[in-house]
Every structure is written in C-alpha cells, then in structure tokens.
Protein backbone atom coordinates (compact mmCIF):
# COMPACT_ATOMS: atom_id res chain seq x y z
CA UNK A 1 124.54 -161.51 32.83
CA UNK A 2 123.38 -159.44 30.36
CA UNK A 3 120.09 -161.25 29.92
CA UNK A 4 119.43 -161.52 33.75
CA UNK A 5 119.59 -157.67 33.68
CA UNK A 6 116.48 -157.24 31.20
CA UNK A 7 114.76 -159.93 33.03
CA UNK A 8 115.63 -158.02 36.09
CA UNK A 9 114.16 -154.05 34.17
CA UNK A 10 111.15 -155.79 33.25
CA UNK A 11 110.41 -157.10 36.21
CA UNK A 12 110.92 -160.40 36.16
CA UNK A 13 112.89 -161.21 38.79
CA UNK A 14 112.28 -165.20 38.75
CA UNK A 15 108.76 -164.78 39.16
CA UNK A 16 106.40 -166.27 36.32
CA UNK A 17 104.74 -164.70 34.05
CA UNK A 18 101.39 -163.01 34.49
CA UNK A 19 98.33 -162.71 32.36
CA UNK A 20 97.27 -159.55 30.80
CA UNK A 21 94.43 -159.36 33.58
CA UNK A 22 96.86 -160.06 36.78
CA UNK A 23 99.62 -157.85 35.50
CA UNK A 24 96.91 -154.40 34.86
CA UNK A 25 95.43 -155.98 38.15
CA UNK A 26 98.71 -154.72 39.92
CA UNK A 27 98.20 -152.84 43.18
CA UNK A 28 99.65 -149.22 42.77
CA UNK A 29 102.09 -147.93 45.07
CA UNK A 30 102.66 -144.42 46.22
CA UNK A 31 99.47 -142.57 45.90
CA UNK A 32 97.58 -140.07 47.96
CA UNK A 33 98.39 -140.87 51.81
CA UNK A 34 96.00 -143.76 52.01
CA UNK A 35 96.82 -146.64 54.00
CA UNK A 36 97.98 -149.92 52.83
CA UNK A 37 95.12 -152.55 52.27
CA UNK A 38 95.92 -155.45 54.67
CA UNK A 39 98.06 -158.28 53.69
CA UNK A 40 94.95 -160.92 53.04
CA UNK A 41 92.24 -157.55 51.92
CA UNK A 42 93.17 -156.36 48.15
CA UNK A 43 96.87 -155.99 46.95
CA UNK A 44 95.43 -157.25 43.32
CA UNK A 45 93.31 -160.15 44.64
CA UNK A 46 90.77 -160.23 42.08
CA UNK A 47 87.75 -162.25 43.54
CA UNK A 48 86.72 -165.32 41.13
CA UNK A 49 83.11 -164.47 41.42
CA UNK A 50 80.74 -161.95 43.50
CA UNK A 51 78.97 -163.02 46.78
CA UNK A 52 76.14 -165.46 47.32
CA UNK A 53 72.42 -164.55 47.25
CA UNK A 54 71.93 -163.88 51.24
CA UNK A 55 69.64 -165.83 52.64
CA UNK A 56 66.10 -164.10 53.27
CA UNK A 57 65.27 -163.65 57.12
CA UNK A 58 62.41 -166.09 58.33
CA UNK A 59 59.26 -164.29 58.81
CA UNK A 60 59.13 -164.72 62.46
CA UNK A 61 62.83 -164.09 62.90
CA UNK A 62 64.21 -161.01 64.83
CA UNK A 63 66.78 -159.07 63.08
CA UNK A 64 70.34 -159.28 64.89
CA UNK A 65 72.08 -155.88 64.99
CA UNK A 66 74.06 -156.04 61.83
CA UNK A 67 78.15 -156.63 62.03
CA UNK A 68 80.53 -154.65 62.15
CA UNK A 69 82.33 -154.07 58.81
CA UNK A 70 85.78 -154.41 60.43
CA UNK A 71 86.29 -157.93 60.84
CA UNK A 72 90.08 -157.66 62.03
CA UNK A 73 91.75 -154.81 63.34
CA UNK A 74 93.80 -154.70 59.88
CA UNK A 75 91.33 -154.68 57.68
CA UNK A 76 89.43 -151.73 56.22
CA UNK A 77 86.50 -150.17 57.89
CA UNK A 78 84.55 -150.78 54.73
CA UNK A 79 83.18 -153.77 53.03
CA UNK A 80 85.97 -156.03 51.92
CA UNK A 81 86.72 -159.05 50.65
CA UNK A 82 89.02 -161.70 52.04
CA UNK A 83 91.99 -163.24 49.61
CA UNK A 84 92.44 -166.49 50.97
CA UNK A 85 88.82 -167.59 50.46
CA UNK A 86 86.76 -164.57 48.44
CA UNK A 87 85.03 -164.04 51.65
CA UNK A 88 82.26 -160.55 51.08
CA UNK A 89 83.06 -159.58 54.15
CA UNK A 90 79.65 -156.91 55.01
CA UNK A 91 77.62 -157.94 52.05
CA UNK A 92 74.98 -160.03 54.05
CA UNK A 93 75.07 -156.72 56.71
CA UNK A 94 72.34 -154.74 53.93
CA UNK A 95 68.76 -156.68 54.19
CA UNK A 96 67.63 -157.09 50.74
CA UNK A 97 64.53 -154.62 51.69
CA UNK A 98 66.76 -151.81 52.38
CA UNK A 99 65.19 -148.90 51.40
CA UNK A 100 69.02 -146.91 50.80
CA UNK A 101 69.23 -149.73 48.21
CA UNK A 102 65.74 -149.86 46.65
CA UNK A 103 65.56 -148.14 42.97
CA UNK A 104 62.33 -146.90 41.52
CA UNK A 105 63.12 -148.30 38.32
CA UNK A 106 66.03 -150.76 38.38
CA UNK A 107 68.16 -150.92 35.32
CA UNK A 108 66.70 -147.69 34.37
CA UNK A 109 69.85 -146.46 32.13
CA UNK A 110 69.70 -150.23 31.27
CA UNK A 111 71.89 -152.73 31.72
CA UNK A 112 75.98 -152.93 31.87
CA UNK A 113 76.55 -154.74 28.55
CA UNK A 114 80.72 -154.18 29.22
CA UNK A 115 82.21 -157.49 30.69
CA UNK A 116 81.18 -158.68 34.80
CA UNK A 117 83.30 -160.67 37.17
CA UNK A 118 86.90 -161.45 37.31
CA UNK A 119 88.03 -162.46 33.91
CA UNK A 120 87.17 -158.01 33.48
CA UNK A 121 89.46 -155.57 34.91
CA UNK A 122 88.27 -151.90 34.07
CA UNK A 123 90.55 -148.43 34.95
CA UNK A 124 88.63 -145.53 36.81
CA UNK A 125 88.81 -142.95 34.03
CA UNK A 126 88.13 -139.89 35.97
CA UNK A 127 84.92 -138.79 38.03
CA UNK A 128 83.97 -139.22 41.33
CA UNK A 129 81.80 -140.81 43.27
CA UNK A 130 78.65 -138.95 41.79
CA UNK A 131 79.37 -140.19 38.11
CA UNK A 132 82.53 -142.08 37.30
CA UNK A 133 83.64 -143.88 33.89
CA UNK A 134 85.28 -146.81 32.88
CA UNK A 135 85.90 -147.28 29.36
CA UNK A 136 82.28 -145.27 28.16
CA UNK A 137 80.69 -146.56 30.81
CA UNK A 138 79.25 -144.07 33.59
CA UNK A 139 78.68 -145.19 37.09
CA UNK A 140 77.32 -144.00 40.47
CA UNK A 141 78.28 -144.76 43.80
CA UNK A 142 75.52 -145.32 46.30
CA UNK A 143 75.03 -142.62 48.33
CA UNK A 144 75.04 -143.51 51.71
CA UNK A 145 78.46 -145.48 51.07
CA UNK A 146 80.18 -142.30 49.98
CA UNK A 147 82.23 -142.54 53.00
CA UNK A 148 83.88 -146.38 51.84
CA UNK A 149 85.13 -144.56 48.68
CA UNK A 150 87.18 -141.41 49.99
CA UNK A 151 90.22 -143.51 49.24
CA UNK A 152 89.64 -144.66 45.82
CA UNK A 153 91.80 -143.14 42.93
CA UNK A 154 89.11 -141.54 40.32
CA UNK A 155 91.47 -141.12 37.70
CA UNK A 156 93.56 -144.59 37.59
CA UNK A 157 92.20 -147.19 40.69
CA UNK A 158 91.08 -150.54 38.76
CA UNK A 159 87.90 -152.29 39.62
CA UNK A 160 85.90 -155.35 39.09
CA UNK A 161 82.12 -155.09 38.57
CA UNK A 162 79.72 -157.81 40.06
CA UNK A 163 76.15 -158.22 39.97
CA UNK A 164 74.42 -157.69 43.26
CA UNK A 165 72.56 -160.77 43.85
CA UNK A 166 70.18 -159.06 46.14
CA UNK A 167 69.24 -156.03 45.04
CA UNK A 168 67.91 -155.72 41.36
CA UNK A 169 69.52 -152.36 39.40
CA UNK A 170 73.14 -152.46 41.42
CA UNK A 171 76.45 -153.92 40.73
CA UNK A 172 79.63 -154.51 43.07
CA UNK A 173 82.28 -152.28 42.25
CA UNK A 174 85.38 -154.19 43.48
CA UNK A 175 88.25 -151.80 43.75
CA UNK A 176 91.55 -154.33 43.11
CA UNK A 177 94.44 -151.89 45.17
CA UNK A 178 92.17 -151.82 48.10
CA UNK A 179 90.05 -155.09 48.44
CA UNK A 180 87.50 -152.90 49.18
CA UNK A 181 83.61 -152.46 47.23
CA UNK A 182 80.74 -150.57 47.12
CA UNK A 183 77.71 -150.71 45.29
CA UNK A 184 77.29 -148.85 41.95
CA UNK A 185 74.29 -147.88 39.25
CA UNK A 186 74.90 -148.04 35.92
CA UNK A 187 74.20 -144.61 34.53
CA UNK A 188 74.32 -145.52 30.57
CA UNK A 189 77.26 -144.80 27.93
C-alpha cells in the first residue's frame, strides 16, 4: 500500500512509463479560457514528421477555392493536424507562390541549427507573436496568421518546429497542447 501511494503522487497510476519527450510533451490544463483542442487535434500528439511537398498545380489547371480550415465541427478553426494519421490538415490550402509567404531573402538570419521534427520538443520562453524564443532561439509568426495564434501560451506552450517543404525561409511551428501550427521565421540567436 505504501508503494501504490508514490506510484499513485507521481503519477503513475498503472500507466507506463513515458520518455523524456512525451512526458514535457504533456498538454497543460487550466490556462487562460481557451477551449479544449479536440479529442483526435493536439492533447500532446507530437506529429512523427511535417507534411508532404504539395503537389504543384498543372499549368492549365484552374485553382479550386481553397478549403476550409475547419475540417470537423470540433476541430480548431486553424490549421491542425490530425492524431490518428498526422494528417496537415490546411497546409496544401497556401499555393507555394503565395506572395504572404514569399521572403526577399529566405534564411536571411540563417538557418535554425536547434533540433527539427518530433524527436525536439522546445518551451515558448516568453514573446509573442512578433518575436518569440525558445531556448536562444528567436522566432516570428507570419503575419497574416496572427489570428491562429491568439490562443497560444507565450511564456510556457511547447512546440515542434518543421521545415516547410514549400516555401524556402519558413518552418512549422507545431504547438503540442493545441494540435494547432503556424508558420514561423527564424530571426537568429
């Protein structure tokens, strides 16, 4: 009995153990009045690697209206990704052409030399979505997806950073409580 109860403070409760990454990975309760990811979107899913080049438009081909971001009525109006299958839901909605997403000079702080893709968990350190660090690193949050970050946690949300396959100078920053991501530039240490 009196082992069962430290099991039982530390959390254990019968369930196995969990890796450094999966335990930090942890969604966090309480918070700031934000809604509860959906069961399948977030809730420490930690995608095991970023989304697939899309597919470039034939020449001749007419443009459908883009989807809707909100797949299911449960899931976040933002881009997402699904748990069951690492589904990016909305990544294949931004043409690699887009001109919101076209930089100058890609890369021009350099490139993120920290650790990419799900075997990396980094803690939002404080910022906002203008300039944000993790661990030294100082990030940027697309500006016209401001509005996809106005529940994120600046001073303690965890997120996973993938390369964008389609546009050169941006990562995915995969926020792990939500399920939700956005697209960051990497402003440098």
């Amino acid at each position: 009995m009196v082992l069962s109860a430290g099991a039982y403070a530390q959390g254990g409760r019968g369930e196995p153990s969990k890796s450094k990454a999966q335990a930090k990975a942890q969604p966090q309760r309480g918070g700031r009045g934000q809604s509860a990811p959906a069961p399948d979107v977030g809730r420490g899913h930690i995608p095991a690697r970023g989304p697939a080049r899309t597919p470039a438009p034939a020449p001749s081909a007419r443009r459908a209206a883009p989807a809707p971001v909100r797949d299911q009525p449960s899931h976040p109006p933002a881009p997402h990704v699904h748990a069951a299958n690492d589904a990016w839901v909305g990544h294949d909605v931004v043409p690699r052409n887009d001109s919101r997403l076209r930089l100058d000079h890609p890369w021009e702080h350099g490139r993120f030399t920290g650790g990419i893709g799900a075997q990396q968990v980094w803690r939002i350190r404080g910022g906002g979505r203008d300039r944000f660090e993790v661990d030294g690193f100082y990030f940027r949050v697309a500006s016209y997806e401001y509005g996809y970050v106005s529940d994120w946690l600046w001073d303690n949300d965890d997120i996973v950073l993938y390369l964008d396959p389609d546009h050169d100078g941006w990562y995915l920053g995969y926020n792990v409580r939500l399920g939700t991501y956005i697209h960051v530039e990497y402003l440098g240490r």
